[in-house]
C-alpha atoms as a PDB file:
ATOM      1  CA  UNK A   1       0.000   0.000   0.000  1.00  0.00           C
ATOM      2  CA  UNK A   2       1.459   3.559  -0.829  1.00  0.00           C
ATOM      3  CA  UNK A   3       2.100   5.423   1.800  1.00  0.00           C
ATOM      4  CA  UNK A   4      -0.006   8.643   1.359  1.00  0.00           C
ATOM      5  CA  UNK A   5       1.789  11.709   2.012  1.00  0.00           C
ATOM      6  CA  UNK A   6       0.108  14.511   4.504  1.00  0.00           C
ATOM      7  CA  UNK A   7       2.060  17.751   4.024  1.00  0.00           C
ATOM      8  CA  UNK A   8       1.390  20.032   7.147  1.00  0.00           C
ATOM      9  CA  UNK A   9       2.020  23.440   6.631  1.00  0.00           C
ATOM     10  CA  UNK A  10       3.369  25.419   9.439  1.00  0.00           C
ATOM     11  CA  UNK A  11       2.829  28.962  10.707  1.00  0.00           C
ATOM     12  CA  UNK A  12       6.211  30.457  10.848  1.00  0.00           C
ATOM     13  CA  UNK A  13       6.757  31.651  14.277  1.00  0.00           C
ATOM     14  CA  UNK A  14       7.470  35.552  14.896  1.00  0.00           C
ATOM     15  CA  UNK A  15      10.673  36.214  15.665  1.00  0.00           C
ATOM     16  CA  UNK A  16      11.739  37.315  18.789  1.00  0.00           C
ATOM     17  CA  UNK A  17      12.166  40.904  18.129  1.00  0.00           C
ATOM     18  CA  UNK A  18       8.748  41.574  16.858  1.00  0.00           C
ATOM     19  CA  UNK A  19       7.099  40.438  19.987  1.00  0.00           C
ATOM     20  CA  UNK A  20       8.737  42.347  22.193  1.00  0.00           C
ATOM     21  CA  UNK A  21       8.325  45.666  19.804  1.00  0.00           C
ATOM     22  CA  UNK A  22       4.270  44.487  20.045  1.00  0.00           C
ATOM     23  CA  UNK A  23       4.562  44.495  23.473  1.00  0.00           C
ATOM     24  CA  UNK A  24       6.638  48.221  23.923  1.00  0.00           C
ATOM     25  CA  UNK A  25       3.480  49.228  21.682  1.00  0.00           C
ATOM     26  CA  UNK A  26       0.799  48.004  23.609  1.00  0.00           C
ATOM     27  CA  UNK A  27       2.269  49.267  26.898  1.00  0.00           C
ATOM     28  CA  UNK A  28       2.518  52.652  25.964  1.00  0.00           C
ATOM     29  CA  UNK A  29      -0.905  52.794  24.141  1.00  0.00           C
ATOM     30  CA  UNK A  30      -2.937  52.085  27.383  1.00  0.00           C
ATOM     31  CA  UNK A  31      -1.671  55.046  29.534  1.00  0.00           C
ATOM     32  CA  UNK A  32      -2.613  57.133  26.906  1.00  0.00           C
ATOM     33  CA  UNK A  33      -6.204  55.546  26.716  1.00  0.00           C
ATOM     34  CA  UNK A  34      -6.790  55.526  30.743  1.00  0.00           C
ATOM     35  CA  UNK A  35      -5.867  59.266  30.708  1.00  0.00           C
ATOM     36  CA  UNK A  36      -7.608  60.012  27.900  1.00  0.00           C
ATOM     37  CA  UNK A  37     -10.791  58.835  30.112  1.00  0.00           C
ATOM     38  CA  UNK A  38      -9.868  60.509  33.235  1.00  0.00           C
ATOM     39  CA  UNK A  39     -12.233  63.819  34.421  1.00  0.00           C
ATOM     40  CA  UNK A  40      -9.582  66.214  33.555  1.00  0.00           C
ATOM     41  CA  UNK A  41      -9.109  64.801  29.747  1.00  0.00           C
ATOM     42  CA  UNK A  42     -13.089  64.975  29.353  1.00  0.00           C
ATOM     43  CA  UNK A  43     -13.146  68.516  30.988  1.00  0.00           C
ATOM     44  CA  UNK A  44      -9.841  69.851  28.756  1.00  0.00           C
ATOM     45  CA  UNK A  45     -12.175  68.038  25.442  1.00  0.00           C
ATOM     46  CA  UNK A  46     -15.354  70.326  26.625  1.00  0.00           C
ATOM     47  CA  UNK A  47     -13.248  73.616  27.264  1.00  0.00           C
ATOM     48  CA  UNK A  48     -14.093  74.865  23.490  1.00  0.00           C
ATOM     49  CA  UNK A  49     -17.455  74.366  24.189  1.00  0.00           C
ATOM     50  CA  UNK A  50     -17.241  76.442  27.387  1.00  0.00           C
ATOM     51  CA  UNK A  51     -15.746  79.119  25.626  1.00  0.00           C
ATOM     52  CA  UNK A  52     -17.861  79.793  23.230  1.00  0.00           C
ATOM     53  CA  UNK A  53     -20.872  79.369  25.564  1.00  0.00           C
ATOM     54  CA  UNK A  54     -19.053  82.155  27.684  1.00  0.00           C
ATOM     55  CA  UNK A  55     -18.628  84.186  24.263  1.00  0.00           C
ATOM     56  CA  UNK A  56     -22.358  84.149  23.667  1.00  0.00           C
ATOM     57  CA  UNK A  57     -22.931  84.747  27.138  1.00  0.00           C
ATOM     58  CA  UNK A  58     -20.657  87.572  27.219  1.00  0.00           C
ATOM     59  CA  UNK A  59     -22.544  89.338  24.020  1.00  0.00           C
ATOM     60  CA  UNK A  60     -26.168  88.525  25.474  1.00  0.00           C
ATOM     61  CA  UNK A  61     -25.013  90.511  28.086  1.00  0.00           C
ATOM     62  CA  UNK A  62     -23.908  93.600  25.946  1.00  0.00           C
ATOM     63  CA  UNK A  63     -26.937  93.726  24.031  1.00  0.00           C
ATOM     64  CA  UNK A  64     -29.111  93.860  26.943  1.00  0.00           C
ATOM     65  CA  UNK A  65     -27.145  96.735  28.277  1.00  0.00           C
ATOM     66  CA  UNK A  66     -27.622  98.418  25.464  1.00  0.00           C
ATOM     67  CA  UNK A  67     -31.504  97.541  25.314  1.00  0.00           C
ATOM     68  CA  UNK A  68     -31.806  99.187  28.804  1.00  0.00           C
ATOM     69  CA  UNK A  69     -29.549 101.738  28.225  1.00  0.00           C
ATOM     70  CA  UNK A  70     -31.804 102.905  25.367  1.00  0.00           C
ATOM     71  CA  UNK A  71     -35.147 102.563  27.424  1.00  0.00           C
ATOM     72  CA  UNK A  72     -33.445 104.477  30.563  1.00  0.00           C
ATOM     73  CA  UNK A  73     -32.680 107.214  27.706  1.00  0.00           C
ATOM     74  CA  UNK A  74     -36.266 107.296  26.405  1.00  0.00           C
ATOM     75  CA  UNK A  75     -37.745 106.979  29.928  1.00  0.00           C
ATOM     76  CA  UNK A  76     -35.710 110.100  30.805  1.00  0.00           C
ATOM     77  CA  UNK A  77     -36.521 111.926  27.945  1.00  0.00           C
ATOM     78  CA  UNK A  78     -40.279 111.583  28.866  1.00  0.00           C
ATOM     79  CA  UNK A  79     -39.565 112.586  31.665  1.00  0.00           C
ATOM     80  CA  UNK A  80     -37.874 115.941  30.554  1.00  0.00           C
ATOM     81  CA  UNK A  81     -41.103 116.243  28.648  1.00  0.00           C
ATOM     82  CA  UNK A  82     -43.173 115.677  31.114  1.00  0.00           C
ATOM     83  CA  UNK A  83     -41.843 118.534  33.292  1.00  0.00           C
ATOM     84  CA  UNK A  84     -41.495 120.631  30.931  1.00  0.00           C
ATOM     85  CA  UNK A  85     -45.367 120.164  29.992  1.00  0.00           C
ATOM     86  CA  UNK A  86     -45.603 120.640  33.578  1.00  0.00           C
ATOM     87  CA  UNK A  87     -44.418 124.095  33.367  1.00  0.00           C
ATOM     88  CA  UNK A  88     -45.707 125.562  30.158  1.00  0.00           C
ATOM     89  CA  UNK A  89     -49.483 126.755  29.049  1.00  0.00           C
ATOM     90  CA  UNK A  90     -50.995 124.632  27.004  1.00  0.00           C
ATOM     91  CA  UNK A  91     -52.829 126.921  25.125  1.00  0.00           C
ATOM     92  CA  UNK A  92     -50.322 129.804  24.872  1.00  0.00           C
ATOM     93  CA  UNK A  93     -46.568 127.693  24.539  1.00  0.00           C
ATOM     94  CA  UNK A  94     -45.015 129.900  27.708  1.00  0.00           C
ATOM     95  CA  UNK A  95     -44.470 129.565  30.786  1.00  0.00           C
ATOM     96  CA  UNK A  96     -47.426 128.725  32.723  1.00  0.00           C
ATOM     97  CA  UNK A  97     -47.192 130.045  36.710  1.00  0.00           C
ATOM     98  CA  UNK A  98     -45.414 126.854  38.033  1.00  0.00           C
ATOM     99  CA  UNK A  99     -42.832 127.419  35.331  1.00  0.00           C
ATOM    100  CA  UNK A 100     -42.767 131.415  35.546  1.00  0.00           C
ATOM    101  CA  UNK A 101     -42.344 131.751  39.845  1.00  0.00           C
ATOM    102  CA  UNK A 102     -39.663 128.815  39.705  1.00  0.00           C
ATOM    103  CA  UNK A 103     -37.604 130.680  36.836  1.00  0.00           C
ATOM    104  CA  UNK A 104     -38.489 134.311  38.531  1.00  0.00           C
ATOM    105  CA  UNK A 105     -36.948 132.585  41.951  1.00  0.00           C
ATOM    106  CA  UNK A 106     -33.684 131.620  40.150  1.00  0.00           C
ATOM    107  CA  UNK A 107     -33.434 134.724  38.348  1.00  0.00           C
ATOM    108  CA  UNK A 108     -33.937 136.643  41.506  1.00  0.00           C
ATOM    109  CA  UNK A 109     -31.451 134.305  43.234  1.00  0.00           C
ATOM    110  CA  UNK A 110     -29.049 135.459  40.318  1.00  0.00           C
ATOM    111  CA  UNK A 111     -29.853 139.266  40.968  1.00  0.00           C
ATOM    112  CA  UNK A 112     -29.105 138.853  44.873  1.00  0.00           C
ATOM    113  CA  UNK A 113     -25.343 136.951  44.116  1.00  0.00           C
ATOM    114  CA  UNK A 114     -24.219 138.920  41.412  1.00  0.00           C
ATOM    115  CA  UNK A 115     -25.429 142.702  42.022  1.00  0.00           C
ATOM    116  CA  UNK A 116     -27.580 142.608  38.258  1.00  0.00           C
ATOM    117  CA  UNK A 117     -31.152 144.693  38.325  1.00  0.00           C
ATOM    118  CA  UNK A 118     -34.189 143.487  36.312  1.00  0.00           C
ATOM    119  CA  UNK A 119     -37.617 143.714  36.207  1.00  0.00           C
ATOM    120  CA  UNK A 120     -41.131 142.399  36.611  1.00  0.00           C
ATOM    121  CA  UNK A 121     -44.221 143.346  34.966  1.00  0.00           C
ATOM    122  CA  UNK A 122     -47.555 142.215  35.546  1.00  0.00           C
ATOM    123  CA  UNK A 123     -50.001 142.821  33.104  1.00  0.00           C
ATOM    124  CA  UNK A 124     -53.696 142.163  32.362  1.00  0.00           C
ATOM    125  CA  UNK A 125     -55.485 142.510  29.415  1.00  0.00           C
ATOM    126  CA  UNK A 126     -58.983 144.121  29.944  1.00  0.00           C
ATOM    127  CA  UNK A 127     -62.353 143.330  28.670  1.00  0.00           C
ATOM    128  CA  UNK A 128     -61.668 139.563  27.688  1.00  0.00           C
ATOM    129  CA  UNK A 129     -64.511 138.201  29.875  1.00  0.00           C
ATOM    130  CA  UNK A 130     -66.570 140.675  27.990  1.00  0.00           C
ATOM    131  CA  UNK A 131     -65.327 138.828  24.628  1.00  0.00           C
ATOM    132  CA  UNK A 132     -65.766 135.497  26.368  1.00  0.00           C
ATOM    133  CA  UNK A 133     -69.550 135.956  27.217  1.00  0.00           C
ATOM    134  CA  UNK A 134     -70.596 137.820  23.612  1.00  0.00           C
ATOM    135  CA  UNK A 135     -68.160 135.132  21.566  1.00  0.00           C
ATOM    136  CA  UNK A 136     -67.367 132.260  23.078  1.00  0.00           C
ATOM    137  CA  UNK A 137     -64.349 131.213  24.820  1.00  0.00           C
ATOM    138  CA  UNK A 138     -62.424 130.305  21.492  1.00  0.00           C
ATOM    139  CA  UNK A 139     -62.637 134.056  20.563  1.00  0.00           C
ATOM    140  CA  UNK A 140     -61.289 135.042  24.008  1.00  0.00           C
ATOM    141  CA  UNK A 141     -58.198 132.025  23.202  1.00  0.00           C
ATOM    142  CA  UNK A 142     -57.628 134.143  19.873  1.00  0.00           C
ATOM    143  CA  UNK A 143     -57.303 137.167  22.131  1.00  0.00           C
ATOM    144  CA  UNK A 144     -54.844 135.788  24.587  1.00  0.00           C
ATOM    145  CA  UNK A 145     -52.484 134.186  21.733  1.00  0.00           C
ATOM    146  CA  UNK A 146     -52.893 137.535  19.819  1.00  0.00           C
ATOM    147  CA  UNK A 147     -51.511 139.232  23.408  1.00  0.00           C
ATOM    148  CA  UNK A 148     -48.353 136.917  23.669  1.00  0.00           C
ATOM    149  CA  UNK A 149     -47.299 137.222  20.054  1.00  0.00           C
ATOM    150  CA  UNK A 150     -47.351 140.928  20.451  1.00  0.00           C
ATOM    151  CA  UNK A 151     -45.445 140.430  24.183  1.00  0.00           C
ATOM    152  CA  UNK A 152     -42.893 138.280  22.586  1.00  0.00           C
ATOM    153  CA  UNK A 153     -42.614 140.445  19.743  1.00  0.00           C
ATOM    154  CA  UNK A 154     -41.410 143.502  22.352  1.00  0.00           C
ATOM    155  CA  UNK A 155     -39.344 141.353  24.483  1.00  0.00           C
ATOM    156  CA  UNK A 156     -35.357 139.925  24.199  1.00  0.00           C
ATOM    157  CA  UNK A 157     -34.724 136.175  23.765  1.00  0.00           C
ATOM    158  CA  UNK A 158     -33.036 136.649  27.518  1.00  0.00           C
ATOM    159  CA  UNK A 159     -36.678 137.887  29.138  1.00  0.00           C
ATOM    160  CA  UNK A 160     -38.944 135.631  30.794  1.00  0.00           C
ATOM    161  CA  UNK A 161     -42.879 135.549  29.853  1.00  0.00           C
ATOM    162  CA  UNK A 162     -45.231 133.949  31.348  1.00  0.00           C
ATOM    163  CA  UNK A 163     -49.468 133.467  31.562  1.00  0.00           C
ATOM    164  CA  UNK A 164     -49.835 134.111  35.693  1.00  0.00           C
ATOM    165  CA  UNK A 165     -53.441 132.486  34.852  1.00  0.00           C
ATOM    166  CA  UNK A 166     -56.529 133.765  33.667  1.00  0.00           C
ATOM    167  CA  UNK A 167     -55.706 136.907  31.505  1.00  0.00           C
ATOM    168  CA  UNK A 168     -52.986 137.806  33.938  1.00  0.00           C
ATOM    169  CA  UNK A 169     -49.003 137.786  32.650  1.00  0.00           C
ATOM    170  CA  UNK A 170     -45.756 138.244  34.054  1.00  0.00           C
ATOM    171  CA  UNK A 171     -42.532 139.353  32.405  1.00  0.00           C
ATOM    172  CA  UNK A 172     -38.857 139.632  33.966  1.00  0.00           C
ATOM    173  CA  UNK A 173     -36.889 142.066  32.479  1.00  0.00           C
ATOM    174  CA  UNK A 174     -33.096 142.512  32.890  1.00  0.00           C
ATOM    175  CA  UNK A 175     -30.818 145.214  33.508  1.00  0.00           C
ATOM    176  CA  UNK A 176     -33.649 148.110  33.566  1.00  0.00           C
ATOM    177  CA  UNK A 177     -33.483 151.109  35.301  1.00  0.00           C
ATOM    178  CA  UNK A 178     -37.067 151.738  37.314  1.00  0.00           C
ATOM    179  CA  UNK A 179     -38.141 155.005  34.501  1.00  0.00           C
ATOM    180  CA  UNK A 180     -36.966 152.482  31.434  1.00  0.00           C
ATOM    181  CA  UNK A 181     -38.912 149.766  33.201  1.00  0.00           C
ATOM    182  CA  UNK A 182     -41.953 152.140  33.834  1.00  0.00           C
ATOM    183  CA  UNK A 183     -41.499 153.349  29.776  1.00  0.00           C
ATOM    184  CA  UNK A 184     -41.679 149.673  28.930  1.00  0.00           C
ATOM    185  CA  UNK A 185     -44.663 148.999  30.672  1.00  0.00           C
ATOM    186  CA  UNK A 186     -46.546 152.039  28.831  1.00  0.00           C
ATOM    187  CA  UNK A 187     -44.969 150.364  25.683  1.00  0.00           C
ATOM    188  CA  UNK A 188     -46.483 147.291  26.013  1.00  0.00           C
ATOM    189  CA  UNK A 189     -50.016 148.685  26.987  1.00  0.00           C
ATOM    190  CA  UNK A 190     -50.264 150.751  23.804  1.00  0.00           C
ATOM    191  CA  UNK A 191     -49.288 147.990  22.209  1.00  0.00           C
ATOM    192  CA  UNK A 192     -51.938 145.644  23.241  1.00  0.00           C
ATOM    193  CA  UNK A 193     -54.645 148.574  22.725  1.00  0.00           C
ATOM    194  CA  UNK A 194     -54.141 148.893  19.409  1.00  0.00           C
ATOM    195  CA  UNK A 195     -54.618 145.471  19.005  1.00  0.00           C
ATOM    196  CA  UNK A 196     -58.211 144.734  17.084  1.00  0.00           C
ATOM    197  CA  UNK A 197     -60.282 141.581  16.353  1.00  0.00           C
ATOM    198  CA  UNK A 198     -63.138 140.510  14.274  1.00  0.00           C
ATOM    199  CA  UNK A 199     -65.436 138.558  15.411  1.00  0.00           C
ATOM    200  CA  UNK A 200     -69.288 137.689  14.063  1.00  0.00           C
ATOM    201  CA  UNK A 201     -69.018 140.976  12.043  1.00  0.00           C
ATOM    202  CA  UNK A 202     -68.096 143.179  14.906  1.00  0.00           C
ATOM    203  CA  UNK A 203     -64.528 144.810  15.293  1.00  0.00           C
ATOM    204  CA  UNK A 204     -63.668 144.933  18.667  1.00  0.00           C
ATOM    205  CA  UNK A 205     -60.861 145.642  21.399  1.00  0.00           C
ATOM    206  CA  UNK A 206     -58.988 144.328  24.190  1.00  0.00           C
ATOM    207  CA  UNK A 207     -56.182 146.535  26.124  1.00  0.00           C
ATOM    208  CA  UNK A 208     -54.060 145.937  28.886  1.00  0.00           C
ATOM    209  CA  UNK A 209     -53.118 147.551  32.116  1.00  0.00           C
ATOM    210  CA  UNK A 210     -49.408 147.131  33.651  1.00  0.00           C
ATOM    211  CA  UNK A 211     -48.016 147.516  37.085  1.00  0.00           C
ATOM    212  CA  UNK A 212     -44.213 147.403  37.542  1.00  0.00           C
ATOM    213  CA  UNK A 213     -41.607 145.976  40.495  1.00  0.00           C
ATOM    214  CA  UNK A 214     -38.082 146.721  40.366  1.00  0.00           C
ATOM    215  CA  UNK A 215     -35.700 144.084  41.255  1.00  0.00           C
ATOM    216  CA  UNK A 216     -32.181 144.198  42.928  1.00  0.00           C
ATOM    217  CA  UNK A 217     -30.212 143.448  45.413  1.00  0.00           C
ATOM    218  CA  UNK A 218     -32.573 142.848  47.689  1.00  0.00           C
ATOM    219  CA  UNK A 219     -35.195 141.487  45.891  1.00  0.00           C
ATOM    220  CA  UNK A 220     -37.544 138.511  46.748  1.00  0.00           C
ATOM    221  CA  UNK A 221     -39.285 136.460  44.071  1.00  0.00           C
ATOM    222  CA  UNK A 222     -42.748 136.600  46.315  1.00  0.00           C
ATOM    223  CA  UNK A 223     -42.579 140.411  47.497  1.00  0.00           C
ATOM    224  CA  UNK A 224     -42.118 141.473  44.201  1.00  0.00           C
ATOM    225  CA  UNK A 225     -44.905 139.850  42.496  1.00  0.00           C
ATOM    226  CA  UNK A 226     -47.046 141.281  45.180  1.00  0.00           C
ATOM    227  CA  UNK A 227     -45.790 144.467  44.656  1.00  0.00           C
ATOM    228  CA  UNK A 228     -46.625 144.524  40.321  1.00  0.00           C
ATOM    229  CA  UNK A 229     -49.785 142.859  41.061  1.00  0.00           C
ATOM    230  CA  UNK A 230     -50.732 145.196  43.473  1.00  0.00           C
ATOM    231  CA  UNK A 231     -49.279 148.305  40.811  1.00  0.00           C
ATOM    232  CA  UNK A 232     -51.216 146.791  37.834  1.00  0.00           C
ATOM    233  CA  UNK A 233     -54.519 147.091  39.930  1.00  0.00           C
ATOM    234  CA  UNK A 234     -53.739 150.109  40.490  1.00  0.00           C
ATOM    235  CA  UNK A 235     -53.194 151.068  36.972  1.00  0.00           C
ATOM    236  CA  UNK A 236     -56.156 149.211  35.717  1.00  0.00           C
ATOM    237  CA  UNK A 237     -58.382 151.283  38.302  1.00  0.00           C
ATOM    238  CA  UNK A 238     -56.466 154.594  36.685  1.00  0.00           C
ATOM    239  CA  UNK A 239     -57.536 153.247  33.637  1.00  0.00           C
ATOM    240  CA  UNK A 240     -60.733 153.056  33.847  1.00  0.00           C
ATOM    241  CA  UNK A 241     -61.344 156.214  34.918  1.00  0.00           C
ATOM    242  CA  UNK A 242     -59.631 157.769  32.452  1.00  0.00           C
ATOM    243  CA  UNK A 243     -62.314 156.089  29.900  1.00  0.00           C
ATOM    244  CA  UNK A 244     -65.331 157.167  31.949  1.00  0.00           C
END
């Protein structure tokens, strides 16, 4: 019988060498993968991520200042125009009393520091409730804005004017001797008599009657509007009579 043959073929074995160089390998590998899973690796692999959170977070933050900083300047200007509404005749665009005394008390305050002179006027025009009664009160409104556009006309840009209430105003004059002050005050009457107004046909008149307070050194805001009040009553009475 033949002998059958069985050829076995053999793995060669690695050398020697090569195992041990598998071996270096794999023992440096696996430090690198247990620190690669310790807390500080997985908090150094999120860091980006923090930074750009903290980026975004950092702008959010910039854009809201801005938001409030641009409500706080709106609120503020309301509330500029609120005060100043506060202050200021609705119906006329000056000073209303409020506005007139707190700007007469600085201006006085002024006088006392710094040795200046001014003065006040009070003035009020006659026969608008007349005007009211026979016209209506939107005739008597045409009166009054006819009055302060001829005021403003006669005054300087530095002057005060203001509507006392009613058909009573107030001016503050500066740097006016008493006679100048007294001159100015005639001025303004004439000018307000020879205002004239049409209304339902009829042509008709108003006037005005001014009293005067100087104002120096020694001058106090509430004395001296006593004082012109008291001098434009006086005047209106003169007035009168002088028509009768």
């Amino acid at each position: 019988m033949a002998a059958s043959l069985v050829t076995m073929k053999k793995t060669p074995k690695a050398s020697p060498s090569a195992a041990a160089k598998r071996k270096v390998s794999r023992s440096k590998a696996a430090p690198a993968a247990r620190q690669a899973s310790t807390p500080s690796a997985r908090l150094a692999a999120l860091a980006p991520k923090r930074e750009a959170s903290g980026s975004d977070a950092g702008a959010h933050a910039k854009a809201t200042i801005r938001r409030l900083k641009s409500q706080l300047a709106a609120a503020q200007a309301r509330i500029d125009e609120l005060e100043a509404s506060a202050d200021t005749d609705f119906l006329l665009g000056i000073l209303n009393r409020r506005g007139f005394e707190r700007e007469l008390n600085r201006s006085v305050a002024y006088i006392r520091r710094y040795h200046a002179s001014g003065a006040l006027i009070v003035l009020d025009v006659d026969r608008l409730k007349p005007i009211n009664d026979a016209f209506g009160h939107a005739a008597g409104d045409a009166v009054l804005k006819a009055v302060v556009a001829a005021l403003s006309r006669h005054v300087r840009s530095s002057d005060l004017l203001g509507r006392l209430g009613g058909d009573e105003f107030a001016l503050l004059l500066w740097n006016l001797s008493e006679n100048d002050a007294r001159a100015k005050a005639a001025s303004l009457e004439e000018t307000i008599d020879r205002l004239t107004f049409t209304f339902r046909g009829r042509t008709i008149s108003a006037g005005a009657s001014a009293g005067v307070a100087i104002l120096g050194p020694h001058a106090d805001a509430g004395t001296a509007l006593e004082q012109a009040d008291s001098a434009m009553y006086v005047r209106k009475a003169l007035r009168r009579q002088q028509a009768s």
